[in-house]
C-alpha atoms as a PDB file:
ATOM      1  CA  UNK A   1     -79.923-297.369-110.755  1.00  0.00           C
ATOM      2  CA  UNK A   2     -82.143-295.836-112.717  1.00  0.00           C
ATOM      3  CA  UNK A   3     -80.595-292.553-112.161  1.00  0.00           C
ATOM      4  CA  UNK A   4     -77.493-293.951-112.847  1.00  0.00           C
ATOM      5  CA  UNK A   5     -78.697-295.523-116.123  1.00  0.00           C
ATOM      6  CA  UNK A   6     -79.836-292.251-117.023  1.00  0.00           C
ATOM      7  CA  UNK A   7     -76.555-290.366-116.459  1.00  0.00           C
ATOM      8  CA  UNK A   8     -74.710-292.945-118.532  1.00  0.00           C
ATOM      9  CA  UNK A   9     -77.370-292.327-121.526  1.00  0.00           C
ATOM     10  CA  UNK A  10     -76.736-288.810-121.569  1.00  0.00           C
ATOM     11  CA  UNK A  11     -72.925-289.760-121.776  1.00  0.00           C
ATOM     12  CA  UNK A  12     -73.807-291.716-125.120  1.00  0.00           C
ATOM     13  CA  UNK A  13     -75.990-289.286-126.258  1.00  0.00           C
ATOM     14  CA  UNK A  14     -72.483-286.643-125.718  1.00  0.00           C
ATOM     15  CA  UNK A  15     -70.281-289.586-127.504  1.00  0.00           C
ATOM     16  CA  UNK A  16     -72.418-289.909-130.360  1.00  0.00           C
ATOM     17  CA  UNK A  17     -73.135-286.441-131.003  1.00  0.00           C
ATOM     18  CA  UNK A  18     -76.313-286.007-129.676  1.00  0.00           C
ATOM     19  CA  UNK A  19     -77.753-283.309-127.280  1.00  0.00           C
ATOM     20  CA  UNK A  20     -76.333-285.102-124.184  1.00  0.00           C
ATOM     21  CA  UNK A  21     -81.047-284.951-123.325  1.00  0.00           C
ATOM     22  CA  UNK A  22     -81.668-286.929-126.669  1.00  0.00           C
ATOM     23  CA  UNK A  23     -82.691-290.142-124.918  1.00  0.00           C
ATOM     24  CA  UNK A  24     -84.559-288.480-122.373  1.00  0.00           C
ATOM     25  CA  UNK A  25     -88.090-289.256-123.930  1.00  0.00           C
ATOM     26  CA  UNK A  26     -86.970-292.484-124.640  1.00  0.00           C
ATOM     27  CA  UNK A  27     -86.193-293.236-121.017  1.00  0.00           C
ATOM     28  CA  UNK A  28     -88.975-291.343-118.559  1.00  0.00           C
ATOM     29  CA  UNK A  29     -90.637-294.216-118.048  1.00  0.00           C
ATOM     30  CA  UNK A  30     -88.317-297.322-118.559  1.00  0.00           C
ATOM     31  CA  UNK A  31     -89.359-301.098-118.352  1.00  0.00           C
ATOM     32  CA  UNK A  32     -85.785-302.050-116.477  1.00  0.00           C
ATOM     33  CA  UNK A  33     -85.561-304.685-114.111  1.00  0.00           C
ATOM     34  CA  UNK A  34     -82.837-305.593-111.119  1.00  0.00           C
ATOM     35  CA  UNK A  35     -81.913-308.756-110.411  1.00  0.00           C
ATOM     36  CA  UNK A  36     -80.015-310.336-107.892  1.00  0.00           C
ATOM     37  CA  UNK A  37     -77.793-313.434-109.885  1.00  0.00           C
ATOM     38  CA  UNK A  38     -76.281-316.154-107.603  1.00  0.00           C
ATOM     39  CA  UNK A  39     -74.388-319.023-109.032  1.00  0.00           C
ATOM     40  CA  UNK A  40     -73.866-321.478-105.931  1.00  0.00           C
ATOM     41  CA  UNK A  41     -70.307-323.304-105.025  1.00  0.00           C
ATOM     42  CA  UNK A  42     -70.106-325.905-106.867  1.00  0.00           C
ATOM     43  CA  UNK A  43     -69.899-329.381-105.086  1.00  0.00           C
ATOM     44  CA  UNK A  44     -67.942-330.930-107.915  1.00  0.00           C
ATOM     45  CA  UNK A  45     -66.179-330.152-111.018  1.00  0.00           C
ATOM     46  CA  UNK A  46     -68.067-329.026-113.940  1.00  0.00           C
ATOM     47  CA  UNK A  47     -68.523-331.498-116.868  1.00  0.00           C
ATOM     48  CA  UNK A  48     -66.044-330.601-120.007  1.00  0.00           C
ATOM     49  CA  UNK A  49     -67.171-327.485-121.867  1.00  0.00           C
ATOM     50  CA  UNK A  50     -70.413-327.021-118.847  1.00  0.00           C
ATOM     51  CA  UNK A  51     -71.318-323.007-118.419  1.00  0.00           C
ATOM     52  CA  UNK A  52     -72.873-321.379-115.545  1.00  0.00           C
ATOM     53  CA  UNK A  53     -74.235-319.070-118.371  1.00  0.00           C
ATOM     54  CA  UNK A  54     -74.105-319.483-122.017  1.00  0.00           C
ATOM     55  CA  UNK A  55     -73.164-316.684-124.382  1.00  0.00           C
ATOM     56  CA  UNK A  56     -75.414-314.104-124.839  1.00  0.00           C
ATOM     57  CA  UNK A  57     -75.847-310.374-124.960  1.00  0.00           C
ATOM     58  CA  UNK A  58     -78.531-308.360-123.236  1.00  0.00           C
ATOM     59  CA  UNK A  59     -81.977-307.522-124.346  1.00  0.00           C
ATOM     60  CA  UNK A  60     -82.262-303.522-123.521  1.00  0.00           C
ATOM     61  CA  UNK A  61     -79.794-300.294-124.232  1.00  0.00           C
ATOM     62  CA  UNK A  62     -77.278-301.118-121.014  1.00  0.00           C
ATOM     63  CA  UNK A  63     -76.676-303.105-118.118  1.00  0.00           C
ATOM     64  CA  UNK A  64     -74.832-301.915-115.350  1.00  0.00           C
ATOM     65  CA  UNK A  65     -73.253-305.170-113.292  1.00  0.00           C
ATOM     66  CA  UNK A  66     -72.083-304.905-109.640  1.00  0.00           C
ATOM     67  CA  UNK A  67     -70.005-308.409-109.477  1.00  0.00           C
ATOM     68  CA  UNK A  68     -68.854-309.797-106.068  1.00  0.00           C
ATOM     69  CA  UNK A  69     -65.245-308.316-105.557  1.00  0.00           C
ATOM     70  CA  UNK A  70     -62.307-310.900-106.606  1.00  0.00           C
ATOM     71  CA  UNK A  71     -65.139-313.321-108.264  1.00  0.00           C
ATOM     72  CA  UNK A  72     -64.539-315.090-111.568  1.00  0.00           C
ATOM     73  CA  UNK A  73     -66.205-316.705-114.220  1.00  0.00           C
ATOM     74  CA  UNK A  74     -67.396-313.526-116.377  1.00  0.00           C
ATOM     75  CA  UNK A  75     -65.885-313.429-119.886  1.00  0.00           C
ATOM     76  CA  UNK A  76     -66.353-311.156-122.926  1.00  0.00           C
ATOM     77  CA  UNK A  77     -65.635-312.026-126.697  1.00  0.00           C
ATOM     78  CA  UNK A  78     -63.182-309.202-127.496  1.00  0.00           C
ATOM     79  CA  UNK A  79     -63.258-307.851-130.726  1.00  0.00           C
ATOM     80  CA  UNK A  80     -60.626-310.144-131.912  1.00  0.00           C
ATOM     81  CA  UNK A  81     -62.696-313.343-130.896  1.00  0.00           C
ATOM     82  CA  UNK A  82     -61.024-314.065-128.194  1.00  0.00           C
ATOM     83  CA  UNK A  83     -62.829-314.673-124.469  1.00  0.00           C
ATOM     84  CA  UNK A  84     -61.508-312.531-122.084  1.00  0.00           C
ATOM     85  CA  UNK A  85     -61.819-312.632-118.328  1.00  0.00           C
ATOM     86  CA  UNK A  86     -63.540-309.028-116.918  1.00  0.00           C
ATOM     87  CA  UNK A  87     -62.331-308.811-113.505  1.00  0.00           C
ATOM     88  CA  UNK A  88     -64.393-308.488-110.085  1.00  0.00           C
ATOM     89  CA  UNK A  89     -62.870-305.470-108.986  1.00  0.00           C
ATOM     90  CA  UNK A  90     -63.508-303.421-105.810  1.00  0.00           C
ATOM     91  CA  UNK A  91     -66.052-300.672-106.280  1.00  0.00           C
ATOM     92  CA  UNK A  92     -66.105-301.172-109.731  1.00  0.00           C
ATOM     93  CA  UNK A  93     -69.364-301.298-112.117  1.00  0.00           C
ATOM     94  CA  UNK A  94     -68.966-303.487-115.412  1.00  0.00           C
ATOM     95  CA  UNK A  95     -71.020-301.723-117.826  1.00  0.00           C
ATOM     96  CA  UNK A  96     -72.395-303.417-121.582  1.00  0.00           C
ATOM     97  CA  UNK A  97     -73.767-302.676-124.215  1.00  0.00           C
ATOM     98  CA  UNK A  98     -77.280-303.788-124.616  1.00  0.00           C
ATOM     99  CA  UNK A  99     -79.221-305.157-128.015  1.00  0.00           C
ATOM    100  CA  UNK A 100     -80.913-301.838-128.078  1.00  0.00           C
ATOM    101  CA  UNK A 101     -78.115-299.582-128.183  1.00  0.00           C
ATOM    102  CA  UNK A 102     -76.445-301.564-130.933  1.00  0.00           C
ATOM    103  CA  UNK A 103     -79.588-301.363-133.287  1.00  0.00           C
ATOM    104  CA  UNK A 104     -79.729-297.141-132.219  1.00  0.00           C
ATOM    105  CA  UNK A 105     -75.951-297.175-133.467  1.00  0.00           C
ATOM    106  CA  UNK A 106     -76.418-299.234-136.408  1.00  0.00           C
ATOM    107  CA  UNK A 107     -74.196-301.786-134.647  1.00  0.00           C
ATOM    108  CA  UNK A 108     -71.541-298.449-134.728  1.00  0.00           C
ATOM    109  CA  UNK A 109     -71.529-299.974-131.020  1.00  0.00           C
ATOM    110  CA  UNK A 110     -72.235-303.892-130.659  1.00  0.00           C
ATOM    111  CA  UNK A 111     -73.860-305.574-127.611  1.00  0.00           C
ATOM    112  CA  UNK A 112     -71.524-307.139-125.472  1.00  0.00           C
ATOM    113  CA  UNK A 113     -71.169-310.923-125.813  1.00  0.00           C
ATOM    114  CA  UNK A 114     -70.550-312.243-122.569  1.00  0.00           C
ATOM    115  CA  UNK A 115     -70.947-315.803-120.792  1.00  0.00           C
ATOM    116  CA  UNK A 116     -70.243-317.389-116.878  1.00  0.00           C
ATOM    117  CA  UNK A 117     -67.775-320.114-117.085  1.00  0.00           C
ATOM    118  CA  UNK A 118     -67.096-322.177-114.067  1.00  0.00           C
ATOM    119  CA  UNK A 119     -64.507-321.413-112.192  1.00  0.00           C
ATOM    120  CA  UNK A 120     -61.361-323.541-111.334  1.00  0.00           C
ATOM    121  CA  UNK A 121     -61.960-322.726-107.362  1.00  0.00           C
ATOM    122  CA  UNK A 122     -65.723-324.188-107.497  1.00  0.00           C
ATOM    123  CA  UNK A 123     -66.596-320.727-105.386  1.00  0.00           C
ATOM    124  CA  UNK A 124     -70.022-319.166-105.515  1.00  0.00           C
ATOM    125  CA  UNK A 125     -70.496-316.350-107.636  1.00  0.00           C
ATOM    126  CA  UNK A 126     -72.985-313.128-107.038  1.00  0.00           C
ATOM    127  CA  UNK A 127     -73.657-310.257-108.631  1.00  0.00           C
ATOM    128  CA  UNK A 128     -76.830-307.368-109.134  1.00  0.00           C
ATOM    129  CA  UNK A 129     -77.515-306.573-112.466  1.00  0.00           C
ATOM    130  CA  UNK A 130     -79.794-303.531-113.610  1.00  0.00           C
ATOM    131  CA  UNK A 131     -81.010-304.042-117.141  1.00  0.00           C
ATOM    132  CA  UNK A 132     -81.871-300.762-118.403  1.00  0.00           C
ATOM    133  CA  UNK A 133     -84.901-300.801-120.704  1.00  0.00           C
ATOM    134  CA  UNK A 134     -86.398-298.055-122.622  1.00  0.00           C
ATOM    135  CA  UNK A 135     -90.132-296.728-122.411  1.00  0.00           C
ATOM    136  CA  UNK A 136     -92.711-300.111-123.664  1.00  0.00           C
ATOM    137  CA  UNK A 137     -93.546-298.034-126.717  1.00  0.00           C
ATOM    138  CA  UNK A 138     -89.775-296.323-127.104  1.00  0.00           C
ATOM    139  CA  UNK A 139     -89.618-296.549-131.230  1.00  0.00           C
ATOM    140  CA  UNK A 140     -85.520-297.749-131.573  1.00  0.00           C
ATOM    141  CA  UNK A 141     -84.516-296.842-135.014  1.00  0.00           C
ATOM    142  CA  UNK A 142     -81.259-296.396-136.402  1.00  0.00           C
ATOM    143  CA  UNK A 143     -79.372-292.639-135.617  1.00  0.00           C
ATOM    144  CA  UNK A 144     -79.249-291.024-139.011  1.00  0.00           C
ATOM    145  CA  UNK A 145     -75.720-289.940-137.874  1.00  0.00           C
ATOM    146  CA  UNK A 146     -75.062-293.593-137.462  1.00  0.00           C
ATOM    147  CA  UNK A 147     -75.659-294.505-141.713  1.00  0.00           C
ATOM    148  CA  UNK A 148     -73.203-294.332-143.708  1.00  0.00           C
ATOM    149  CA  UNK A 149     -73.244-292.530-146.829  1.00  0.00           C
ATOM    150  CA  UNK A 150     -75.311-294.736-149.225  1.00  0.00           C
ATOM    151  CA  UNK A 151     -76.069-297.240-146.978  1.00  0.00           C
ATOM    152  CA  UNK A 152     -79.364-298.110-145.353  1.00  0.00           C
ATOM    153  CA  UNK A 153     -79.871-299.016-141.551  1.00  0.00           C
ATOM    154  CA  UNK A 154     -78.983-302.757-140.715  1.00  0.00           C
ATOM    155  CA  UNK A 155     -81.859-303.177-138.481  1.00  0.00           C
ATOM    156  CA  UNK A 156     -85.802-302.662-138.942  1.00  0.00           C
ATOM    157  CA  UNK A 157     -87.241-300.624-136.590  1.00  0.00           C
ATOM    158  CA  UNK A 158     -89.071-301.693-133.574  1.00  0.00           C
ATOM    159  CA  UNK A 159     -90.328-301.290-130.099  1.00  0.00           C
ATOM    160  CA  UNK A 160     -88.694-301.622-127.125  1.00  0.00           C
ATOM    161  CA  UNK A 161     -91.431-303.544-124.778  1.00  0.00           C
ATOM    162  CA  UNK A 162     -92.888-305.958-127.767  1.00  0.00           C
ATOM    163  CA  UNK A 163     -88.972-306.683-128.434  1.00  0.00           C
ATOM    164  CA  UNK A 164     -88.210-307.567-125.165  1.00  0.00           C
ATOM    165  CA  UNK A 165     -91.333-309.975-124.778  1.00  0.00           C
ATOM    166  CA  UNK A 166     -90.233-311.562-127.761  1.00  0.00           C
ATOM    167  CA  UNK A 167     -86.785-312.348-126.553  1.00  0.00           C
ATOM    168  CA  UNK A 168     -88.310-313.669-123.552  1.00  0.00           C
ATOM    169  CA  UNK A 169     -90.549-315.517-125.409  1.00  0.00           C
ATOM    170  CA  UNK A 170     -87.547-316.995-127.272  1.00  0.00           C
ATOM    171  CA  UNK A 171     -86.187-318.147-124.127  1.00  0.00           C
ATOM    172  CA  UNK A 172     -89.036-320.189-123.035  1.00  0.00           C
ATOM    173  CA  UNK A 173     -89.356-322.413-125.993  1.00  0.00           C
END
């Protein structure tokens, strides 16, 4: 995965008109973790407006989702504001956005906003998730190609460990 990870930032590094090795030092030694996400058949129906997982975006720069083929519940918030179903497709990876990335782009990309409804069928739903994480002490600061003319970057600088502790942090409370 981490390979994989890697290969895709070098793709965004292309897309954004970067040496296609600019993340490299950000990425040698990433802080990523794999997890294994299993939301059990339901017994009974959900209560009115109940999530398996509320909306949210992900901490790092991408995560790379292998869903269980022909599951459901995943949606997106397209661009227009609308939640969209992503399909479970065979051999497919569902790739977003992460928190990271956005800031890097000066939101010229945003993080995915995603959430797990239930599903009408009450099946189980699985899925591995890498979430790709730059180096602990990776500085993310806004591209310069990514500021517009007379405009400053929308995000403060930070680091990528400390920022992901906090969010976890955030979580717990």
């Amino acid at each position: 995965m981490e390979i994989l990870a890697s290969k895709i930032m070098q793709i965004f590094a292309t897309a954004l008109g970067l040496e296609n090795t600019f993340f490299n030092e950000y990425i040698d030694h990433p802080v990523s973790a794999l997890r294994a996400l299993n939301y059990p058949a339901q017994q009974k129906a959900a209560k009115h407006k109940q999530l398996r997982a509320g909306a949210h975006s992900d901490y790092g720069s991408l995560t790379i989702l292998l869903p269980q083929e022909n599951s459901t519940g995943l949606k997106i918030l397209s661009p227009c504001g609308v939640w969209e179903a992503v399909p479970a497709l065979a051999d497919t990876l569902i790739i977003n956005i992460g928190d990271l990335m956005a800031m890097w782009t000066n939101d010229r990309w945003v993080s995915t906003l995603h959430r797990v409804v239930n599903s009408e069928s009450h099946q189980k739903r699985q899925s591995l998730a890498y979430f790709h994480q730059p180096n602990w002490f990776a500085k993310i600061q806004c591209l310069p190609s990514c500021v517009e003319p007379g405009k400053g970057p929308k995000h403060p600088e930070i680091y990528s460990g400390p920022y992901l502790m906090n969010k976890f942090k955030s979580t717990a409370r």
